[in-house]
Each structure stands twice: as structure tokens, then as C-alpha cells.
Protein backbone atom coordinates (compact mmCIF):
# COMPACT_ATOMS: atom_id res chain seq x y z
CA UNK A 1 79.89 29.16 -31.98
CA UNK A 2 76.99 27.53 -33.00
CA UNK A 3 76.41 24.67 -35.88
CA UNK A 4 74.20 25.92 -38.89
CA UNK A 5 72.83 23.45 -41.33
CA UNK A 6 71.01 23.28 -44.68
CA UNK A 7 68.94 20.91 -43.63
CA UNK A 8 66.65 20.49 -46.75
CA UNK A 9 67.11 16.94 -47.41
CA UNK A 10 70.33 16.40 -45.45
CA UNK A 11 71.34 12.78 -44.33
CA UNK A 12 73.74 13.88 -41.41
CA UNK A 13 71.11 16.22 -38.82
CA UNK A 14 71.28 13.35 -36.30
CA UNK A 15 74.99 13.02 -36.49
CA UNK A 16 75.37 16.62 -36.47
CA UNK A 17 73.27 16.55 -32.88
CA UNK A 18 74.70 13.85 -31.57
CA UNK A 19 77.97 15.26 -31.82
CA UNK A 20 76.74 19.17 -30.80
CA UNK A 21 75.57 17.71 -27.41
CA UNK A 22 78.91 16.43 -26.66
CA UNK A 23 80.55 19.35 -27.05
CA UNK A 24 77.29 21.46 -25.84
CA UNK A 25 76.95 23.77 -29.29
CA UNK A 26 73.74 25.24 -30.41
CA UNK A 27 72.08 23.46 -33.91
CA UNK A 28 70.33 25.78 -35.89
CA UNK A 29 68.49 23.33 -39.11
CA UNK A 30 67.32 25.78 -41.75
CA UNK A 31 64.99 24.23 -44.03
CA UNK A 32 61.93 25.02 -46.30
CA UNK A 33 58.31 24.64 -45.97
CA UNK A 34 58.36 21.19 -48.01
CA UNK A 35 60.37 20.10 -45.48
CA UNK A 36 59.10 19.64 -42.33
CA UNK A 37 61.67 18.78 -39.16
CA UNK A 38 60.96 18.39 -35.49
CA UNK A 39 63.92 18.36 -32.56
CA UNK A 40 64.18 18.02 -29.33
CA UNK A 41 67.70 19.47 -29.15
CA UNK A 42 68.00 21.76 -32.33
CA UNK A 43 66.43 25.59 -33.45
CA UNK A 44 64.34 24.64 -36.54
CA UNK A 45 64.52 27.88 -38.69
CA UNK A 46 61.19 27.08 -41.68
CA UNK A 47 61.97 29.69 -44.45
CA UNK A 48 59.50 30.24 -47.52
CA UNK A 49 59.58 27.77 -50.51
CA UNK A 50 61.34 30.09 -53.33
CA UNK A 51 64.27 28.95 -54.79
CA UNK A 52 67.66 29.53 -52.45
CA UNK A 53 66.03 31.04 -49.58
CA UNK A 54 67.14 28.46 -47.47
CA UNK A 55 70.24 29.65 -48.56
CA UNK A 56 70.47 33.33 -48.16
CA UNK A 57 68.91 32.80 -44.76
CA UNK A 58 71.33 30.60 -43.78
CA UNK A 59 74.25 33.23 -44.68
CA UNK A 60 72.32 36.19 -43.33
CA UNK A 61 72.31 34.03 -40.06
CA UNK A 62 76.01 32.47 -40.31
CA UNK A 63 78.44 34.26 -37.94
CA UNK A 64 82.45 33.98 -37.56
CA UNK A 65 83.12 30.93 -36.19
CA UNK A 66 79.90 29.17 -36.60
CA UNK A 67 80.28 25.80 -38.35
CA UNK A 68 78.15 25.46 -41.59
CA UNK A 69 77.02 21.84 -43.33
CA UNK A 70 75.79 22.53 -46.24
CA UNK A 71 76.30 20.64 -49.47
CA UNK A 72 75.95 23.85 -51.87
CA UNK A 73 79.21 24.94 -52.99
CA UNK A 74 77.50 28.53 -53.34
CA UNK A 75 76.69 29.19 -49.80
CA UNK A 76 80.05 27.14 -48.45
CA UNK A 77 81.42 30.29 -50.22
CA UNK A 78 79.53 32.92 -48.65
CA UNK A 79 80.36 31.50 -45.18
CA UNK A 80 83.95 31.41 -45.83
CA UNK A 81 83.84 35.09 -46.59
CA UNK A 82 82.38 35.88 -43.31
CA UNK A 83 84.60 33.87 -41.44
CA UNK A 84 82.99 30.86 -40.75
CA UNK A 85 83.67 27.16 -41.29
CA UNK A 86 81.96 25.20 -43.80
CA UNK A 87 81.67 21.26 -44.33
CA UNK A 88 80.16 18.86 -46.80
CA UNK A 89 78.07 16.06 -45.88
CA UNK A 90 80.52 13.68 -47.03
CA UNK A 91 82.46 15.14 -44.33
CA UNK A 92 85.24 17.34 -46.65
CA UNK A 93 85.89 20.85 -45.32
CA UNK A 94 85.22 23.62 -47.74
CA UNK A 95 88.46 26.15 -47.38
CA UNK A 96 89.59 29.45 -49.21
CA UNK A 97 92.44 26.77 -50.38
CA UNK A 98 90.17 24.79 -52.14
CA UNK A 99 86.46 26.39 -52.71
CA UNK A 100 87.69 28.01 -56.09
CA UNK A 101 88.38 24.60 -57.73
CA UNK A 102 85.13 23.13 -56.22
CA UNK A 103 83.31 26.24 -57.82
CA UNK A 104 84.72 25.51 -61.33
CA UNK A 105 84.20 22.12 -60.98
CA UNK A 106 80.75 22.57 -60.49
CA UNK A 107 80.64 24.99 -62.95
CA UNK A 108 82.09 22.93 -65.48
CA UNK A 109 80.18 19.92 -64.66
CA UNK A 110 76.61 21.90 -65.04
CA UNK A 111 77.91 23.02 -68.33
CA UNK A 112 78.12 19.67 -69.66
CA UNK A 113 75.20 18.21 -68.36
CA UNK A 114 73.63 21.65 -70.66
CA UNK A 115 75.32 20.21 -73.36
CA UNK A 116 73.75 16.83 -73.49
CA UNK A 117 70.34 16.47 -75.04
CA UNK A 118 69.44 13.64 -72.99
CA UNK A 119 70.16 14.03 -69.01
CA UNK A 120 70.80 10.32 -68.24
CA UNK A 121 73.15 11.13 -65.47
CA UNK A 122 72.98 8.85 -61.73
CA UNK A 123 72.29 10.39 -58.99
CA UNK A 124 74.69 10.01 -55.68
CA UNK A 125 75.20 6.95 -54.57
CA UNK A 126 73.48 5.23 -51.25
CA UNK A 127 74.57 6.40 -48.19
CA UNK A 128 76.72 4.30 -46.34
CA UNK A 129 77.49 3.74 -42.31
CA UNK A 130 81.20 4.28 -43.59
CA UNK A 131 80.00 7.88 -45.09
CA UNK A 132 78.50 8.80 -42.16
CA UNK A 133 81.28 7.60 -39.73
CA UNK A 134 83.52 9.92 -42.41
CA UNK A 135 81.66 12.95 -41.45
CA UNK A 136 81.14 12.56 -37.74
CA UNK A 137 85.34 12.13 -37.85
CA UNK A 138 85.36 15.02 -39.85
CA UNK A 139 82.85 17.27 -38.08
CA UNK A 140 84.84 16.18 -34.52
CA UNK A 141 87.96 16.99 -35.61
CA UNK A 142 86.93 20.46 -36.94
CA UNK A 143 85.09 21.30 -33.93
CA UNK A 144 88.14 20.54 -31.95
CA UNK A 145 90.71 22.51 -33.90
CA UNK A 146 87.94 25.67 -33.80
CA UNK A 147 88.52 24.74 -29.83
CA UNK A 148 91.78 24.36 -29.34
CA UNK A 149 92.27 27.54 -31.52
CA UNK A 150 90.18 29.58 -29.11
């Protein structure tokens, strides 16, 4: 098992290594050339700049069992197809249960926003020590069912 994650941008890589010493699990951090990241504990993967490579590198590397973080509902997807577990940044698990509804959403969200001449819509809002404490819960507890289902 090992811990893939899209790290372009992501708030949670030091959360995500914290908690992959404990338990003593390779961190691969996949990100593109306008991102640059350094660790001390994690495989830093830089792919080329075009649009989704970061993603279809990511799922070329992703393995059954390996735990993905991504926040792309696309590539959460992918994973789950080849037998991996996926999970948000906010610290929900992506499932075959509930991907399908997270795909239309987005879908259907995306289609509005075309809709609209003017794109006045916020962004996400400020990350909070509560969010991350949500996703370090979340991460534990899936690495510990992957565990105690080995």
C-alpha cells in the first residue's frame, strides 16, 4: 500500500505525512511543473504542465490498495476501478456507492455555471483547523479498516 496524492495545490500533504509515518506507508505527491514541492519523507513525482497529466499519471501509477487524495471526482473514479481507495480533502471517501451521484453533481453544477453569462460564483471557503482535523480522522480511520482488512 502506498498513499498517492494530487498534490497540485493540495492543503492536506503535511497531514497526509504526518499520518503515513505513523503507520510507516510510502507518499508518492504527484504534481506539475508550476508546482514545485520538496520532502523529506515523500516521492515527489513532477509531471509536464498540460492539462490532466497530473492526473493520468497519477492513475497509471495507482495500484489496488493504494490510498488516493485527490479532489477530482474524475480520477477518484479511475482509482476505484482499479481497486484502490480514494479520499477528498475534506476528508469524505469516494466509493462505487456514491461516486455516480458525485459525478452528476459535478456535471450538473458545470452545466449551470455554462449557463450563466456572468461567472460570479465564490470560491471554497477558508480552510479551517476543524477541516483538517476532519480529514486526518478520516484518512486514519480508512487506513485502519484497509489494515484490519488485510
Amino acid at each position: 500500500m502506498r498513499i498517492l496524492v494530487d498534490a497540485d495545490s493540495c492543503p492536506v500533504v503535511s497531514i497526509v505525512e504526518k499520518t503515513a509515518k505513523k503507520y510507516e506507508i510510502p507518499v508518492v505527491l504527484l504534481c506539475d511543473t508550476n508546482h514545485v514541492l520538496y520532502s523529506d519523507y515523500s516521492e515527489v513525482i513532477t509531471v509536464g504542465a498540460g492539462a490532466d497529466a497530473v492526473d493520468f499519471k497519477l492513475v497509471s501509477l495507482c495500484q489496488k490498495g493504494d490510498i488516493v487524495v485527490t479532489q477530482d471526482y474524475g480520477v477518484a473514479a479511475m482509482i476505484l476501478g482499479k481497486g484502490a481507495y480514494g479520499i477528498h480533502q475534506s476528508g469524505k471517501w469516494y466509493t462505487d456507492e456514491n461516486i455516480d451521484q458525485m459525478l452528476m453533481e459535478r456535471h450538473l453544477t458545470k452545466k449551470a455555471r455554462n449557463s450563466k453569462k456572468k461567472h460570479h460564483l465564490k470560491g471554497p471557503a477558508k480552510r479551517t483547523e476543524a477541516d483538517d482535523k476532519r480529514f486526518e480522522v478520516s484518512l486514519n480511520k480508512l487506513i485502519e479498516m484497509y489494515i484490519k482488512d488485510r
